[in-house]
C-alpha atoms as a PDB file:
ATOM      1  CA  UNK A   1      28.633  26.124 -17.744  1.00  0.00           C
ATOM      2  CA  UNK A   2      28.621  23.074 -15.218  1.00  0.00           C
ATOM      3  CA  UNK A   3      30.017  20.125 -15.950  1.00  0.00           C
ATOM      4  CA  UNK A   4      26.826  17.913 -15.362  1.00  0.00           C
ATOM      5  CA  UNK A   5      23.667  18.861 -17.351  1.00  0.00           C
ATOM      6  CA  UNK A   6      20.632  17.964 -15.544  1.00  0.00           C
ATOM      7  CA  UNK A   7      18.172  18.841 -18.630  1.00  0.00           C
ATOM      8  CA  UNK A   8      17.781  15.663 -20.182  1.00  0.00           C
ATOM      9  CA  UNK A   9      16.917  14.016 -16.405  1.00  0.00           C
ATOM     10  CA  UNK A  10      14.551  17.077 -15.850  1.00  0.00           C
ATOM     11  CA  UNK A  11      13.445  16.871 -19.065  1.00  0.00           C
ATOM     12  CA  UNK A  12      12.389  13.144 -19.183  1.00  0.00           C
ATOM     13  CA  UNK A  13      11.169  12.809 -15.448  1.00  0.00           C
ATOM     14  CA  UNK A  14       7.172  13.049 -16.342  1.00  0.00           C
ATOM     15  CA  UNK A  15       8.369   9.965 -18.441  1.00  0.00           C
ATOM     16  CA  UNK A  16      10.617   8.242 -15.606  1.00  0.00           C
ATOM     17  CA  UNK A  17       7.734   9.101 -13.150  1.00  0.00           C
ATOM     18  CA  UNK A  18       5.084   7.052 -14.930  1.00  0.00           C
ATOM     19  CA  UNK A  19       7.990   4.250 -15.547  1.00  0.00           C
ATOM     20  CA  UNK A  20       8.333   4.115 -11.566  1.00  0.00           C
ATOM     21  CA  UNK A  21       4.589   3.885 -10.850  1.00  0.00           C
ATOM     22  CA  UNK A  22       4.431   1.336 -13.382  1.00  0.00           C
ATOM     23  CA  UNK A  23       7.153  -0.675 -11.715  1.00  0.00           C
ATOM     24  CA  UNK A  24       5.247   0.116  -8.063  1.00  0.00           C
ATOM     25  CA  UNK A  25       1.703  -1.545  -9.720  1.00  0.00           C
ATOM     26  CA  UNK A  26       2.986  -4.833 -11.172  1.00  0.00           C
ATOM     27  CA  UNK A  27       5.623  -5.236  -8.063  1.00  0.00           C
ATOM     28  CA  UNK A  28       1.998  -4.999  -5.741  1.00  0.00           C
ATOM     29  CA  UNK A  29      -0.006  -7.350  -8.225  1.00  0.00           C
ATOM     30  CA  UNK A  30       2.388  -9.836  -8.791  1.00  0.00           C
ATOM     31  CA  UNK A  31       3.430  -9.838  -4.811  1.00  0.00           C
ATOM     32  CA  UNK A  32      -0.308 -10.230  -3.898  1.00  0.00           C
ATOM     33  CA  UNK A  33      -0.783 -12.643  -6.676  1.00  0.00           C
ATOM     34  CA  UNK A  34       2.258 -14.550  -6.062  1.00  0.00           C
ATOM     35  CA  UNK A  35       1.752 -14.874  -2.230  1.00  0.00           C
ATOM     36  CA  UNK A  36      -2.218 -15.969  -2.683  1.00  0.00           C
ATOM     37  CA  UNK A  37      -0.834 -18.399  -5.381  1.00  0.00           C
ATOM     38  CA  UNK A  38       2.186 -19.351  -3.661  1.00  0.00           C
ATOM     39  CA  UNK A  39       0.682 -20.432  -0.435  1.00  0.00           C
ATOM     40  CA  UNK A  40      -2.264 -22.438  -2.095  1.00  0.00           C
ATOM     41  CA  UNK A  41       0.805 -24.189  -3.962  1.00  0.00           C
ATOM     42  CA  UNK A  42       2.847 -24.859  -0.696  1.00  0.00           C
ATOM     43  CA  UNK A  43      -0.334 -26.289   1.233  1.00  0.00           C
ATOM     44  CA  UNK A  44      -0.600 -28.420  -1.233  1.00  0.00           C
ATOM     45  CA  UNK A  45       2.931 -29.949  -1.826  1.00  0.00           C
ATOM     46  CA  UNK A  46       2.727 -30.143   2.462  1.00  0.00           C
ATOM     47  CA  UNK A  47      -0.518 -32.309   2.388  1.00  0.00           C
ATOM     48  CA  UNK A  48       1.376 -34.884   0.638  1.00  0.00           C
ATOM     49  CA  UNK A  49      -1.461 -35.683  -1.777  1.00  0.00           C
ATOM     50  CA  UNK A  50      -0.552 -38.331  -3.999  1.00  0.00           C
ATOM     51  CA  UNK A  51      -1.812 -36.413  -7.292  1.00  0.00           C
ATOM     52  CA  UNK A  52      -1.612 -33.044  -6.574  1.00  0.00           C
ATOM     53  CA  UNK A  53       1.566 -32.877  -4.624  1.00  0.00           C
ATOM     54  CA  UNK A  54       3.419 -33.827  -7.585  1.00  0.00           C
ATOM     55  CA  UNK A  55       2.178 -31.486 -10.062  1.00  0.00           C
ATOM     56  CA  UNK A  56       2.731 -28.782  -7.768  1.00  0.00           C
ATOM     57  CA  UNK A  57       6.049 -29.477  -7.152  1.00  0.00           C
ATOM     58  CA  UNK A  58       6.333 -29.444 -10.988  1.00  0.00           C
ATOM     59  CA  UNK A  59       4.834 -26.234 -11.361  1.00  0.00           C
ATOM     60  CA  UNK A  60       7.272 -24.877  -8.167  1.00  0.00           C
ATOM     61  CA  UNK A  61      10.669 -26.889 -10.583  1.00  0.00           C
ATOM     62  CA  UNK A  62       9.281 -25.741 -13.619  1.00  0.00           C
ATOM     63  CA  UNK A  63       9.054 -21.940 -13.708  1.00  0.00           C
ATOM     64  CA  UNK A  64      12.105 -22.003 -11.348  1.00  0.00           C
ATOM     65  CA  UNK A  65      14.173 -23.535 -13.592  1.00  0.00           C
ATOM     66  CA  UNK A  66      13.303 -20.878 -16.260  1.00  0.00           C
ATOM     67  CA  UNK A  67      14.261 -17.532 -16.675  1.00  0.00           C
ATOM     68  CA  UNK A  68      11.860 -14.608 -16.424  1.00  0.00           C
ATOM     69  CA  UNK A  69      12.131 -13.231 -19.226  1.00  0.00           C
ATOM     70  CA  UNK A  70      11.465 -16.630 -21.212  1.00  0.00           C
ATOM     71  CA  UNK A  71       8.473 -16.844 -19.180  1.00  0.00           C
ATOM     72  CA  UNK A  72       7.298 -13.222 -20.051  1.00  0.00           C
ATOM     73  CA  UNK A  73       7.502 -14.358 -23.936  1.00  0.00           C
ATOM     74  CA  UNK A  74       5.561 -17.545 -23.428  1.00  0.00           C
ATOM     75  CA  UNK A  75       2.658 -15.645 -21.917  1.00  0.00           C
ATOM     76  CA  UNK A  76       3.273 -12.308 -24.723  1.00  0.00           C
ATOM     77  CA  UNK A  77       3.303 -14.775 -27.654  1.00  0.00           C
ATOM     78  CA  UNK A  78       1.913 -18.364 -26.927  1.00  0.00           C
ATOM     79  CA  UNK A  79      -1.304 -17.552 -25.011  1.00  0.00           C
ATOM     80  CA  UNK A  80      -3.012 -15.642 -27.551  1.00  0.00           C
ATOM     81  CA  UNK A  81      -2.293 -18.671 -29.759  1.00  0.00           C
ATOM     82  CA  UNK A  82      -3.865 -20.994 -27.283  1.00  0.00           C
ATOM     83  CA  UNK A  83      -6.687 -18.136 -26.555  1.00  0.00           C
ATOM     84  CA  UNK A  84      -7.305 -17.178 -30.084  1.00  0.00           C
ATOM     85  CA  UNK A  85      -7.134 -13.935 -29.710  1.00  0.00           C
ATOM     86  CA  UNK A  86      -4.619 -11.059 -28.251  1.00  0.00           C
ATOM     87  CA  UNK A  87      -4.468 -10.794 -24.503  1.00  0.00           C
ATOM     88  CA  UNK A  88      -2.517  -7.613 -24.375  1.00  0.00           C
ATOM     89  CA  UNK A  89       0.735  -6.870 -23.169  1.00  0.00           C
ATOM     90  CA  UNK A  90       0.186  -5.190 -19.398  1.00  0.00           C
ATOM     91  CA  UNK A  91      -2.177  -8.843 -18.984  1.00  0.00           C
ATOM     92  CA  UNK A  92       0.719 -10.860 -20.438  1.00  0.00           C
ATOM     93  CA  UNK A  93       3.114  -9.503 -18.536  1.00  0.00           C
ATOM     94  CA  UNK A  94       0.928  -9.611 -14.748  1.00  0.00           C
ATOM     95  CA  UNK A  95       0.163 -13.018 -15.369  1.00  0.00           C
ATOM     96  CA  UNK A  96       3.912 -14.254 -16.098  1.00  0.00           C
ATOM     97  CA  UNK A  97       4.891 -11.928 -13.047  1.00  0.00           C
ATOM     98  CA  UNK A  98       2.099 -13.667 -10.545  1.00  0.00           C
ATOM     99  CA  UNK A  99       2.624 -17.317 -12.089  1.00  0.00           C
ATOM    100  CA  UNK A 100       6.559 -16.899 -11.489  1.00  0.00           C
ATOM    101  CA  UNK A 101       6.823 -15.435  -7.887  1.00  0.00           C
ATOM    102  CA  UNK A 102       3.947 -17.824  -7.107  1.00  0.00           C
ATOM    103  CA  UNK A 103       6.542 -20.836  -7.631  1.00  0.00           C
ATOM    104  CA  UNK A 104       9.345 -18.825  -5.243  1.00  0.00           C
ATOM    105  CA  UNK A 105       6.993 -17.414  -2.436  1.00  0.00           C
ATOM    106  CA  UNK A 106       5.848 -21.044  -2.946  1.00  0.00           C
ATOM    107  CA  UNK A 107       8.917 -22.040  -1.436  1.00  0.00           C
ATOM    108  CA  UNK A 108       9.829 -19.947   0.868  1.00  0.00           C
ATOM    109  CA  UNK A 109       6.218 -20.150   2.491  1.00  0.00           C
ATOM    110  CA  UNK A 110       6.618 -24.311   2.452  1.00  0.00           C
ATOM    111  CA  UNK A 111      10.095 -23.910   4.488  1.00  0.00           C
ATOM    112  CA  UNK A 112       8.451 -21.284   6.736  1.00  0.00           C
ATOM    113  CA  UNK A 113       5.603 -23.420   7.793  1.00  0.00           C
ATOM    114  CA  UNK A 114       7.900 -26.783   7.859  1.00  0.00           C
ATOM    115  CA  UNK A 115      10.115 -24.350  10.365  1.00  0.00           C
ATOM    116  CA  UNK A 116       7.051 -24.828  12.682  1.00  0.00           C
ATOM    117  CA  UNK A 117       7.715 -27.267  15.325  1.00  0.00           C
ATOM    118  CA  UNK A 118       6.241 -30.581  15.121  1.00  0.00           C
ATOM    119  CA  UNK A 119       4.048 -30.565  18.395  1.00  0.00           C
ATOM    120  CA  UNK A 120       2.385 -27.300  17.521  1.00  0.00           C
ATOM    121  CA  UNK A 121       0.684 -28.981  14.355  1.00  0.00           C
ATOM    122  CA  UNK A 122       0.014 -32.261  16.569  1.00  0.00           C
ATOM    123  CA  UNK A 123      -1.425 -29.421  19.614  1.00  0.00           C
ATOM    124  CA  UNK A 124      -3.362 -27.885  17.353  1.00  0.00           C
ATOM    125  CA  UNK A 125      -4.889 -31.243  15.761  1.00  0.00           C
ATOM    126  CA  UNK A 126      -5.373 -32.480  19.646  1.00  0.00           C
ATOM    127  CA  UNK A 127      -7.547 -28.971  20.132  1.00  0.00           C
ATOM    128  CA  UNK A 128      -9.776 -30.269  17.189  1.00  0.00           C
ATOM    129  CA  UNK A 129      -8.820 -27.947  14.758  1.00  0.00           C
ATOM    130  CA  UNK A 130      -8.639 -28.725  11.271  1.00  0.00           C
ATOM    131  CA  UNK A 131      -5.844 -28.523   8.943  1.00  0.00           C
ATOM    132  CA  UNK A 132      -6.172 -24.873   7.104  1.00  0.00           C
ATOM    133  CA  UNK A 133      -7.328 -23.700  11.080  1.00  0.00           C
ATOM    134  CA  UNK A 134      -4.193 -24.751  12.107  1.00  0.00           C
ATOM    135  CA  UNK A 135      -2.217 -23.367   9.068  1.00  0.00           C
ATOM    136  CA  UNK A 136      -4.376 -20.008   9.490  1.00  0.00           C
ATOM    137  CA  UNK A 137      -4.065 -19.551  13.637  1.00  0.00           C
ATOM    138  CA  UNK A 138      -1.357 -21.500  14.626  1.00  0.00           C
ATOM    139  CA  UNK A 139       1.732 -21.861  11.715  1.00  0.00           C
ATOM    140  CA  UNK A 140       1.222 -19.175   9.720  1.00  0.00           C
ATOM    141  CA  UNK A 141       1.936 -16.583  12.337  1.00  0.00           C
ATOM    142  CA  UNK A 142       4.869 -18.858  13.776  1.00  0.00           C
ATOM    143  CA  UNK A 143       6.186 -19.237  10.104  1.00  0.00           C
ATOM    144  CA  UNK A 144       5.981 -15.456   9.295  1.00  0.00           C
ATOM    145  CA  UNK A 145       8.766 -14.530  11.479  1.00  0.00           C
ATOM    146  CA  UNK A 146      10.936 -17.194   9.335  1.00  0.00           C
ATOM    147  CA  UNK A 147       9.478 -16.069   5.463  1.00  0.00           C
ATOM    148  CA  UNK A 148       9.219 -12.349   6.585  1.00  0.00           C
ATOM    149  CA  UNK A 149      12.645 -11.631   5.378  1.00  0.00           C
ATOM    150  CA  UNK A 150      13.097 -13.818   2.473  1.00  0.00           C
ATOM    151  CA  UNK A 151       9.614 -12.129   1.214  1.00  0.00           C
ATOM    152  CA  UNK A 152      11.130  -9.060   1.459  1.00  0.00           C
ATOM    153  CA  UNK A 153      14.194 -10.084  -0.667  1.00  0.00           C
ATOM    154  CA  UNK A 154      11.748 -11.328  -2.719  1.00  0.00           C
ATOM    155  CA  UNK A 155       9.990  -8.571  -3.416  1.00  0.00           C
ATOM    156  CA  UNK A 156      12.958  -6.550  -3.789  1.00  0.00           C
ATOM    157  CA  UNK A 157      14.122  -8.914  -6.629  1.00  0.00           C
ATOM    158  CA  UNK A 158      10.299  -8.936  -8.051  1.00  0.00           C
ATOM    159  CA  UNK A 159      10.888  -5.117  -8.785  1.00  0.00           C
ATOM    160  CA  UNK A 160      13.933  -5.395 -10.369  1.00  0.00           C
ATOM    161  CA  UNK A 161      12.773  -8.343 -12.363  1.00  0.00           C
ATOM    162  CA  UNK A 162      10.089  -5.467 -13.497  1.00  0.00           C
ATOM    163  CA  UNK A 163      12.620  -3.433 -15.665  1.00  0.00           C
ATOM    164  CA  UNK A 164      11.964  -6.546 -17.862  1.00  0.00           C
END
């Protein structure tokens, strides 16, 4: 008889399998969700607009400063009270996911593409391009080499945040 029974892990892995691929789906939504979101947000706190900068940077505060799992219950048990009717828990769940990682790639994107330096924005603008040309061909490929490891870290906290 060994001293380590490996029947209840072989027993369960079908179980633990479809857990895992579970965990792989709403890491991938909410990451491609999060960055789309998260780099609309952080143009938009960067153009300095006087109405919308603000209320970004409220959204970016606001789910930062609460926890995950807070945010998860809003969306399980307050929406369909707003909505009227039951949104469903897998919905529920990718929307919190993709509205919170929004507010943190948020960030890190913002610092990325304020880590470009000053006179390639003002080259760019002298070559006639416009703002989201420059942000497109000229930051956003400086910036990656900056966010590319915090986005990683990100992620890697994203799919731990998914055992909740």
């Amino acid at each position: 008889m060994s001293a380590f029974d490996l029947a209840p892990i072989t027993n369960s892995l079908p179980f633990l399998l479809q857990g895992l691929g579970l965990s792989v789906m709403l890491t991938a939504i909410a990451m491609v969700g999060g960055i789309v979101l998260g780099l609309t947000i952080a143009l938009v706190r960067l153009t300095r607009l006087p109405v919308l900068a603000p209320l970004a940077a409220l959204y970016v505060n606001g789910f930062r400063a609460v926890p995950l799992i807070l945010v998860i219950f809003w969306f399980y048990f307050l929406v369909p009270l707003l909505v009227g009717r039951s949104v469903g828990a897998l919905y529920a769940v990718l929307i919190a996911f993709v509205m919170f990682e929004a507010a943190y790639y948020s960030e890190i994107m913002r610092a990325g593409l304020q880590s470009v330096r000053v006179g390639q924005w003002q080259a760019a603008k002298a070559s006639g391009l416009g703002y989201l040309q420059t942000v497109r061909l000229i930051a956003l490929p400086q910036a990656l080499r900056h966010m590319a490891p915090l986005m990683v870290t990100q992620g890697v906290i994203l799919f731990q945040d998914t055992a909740l």
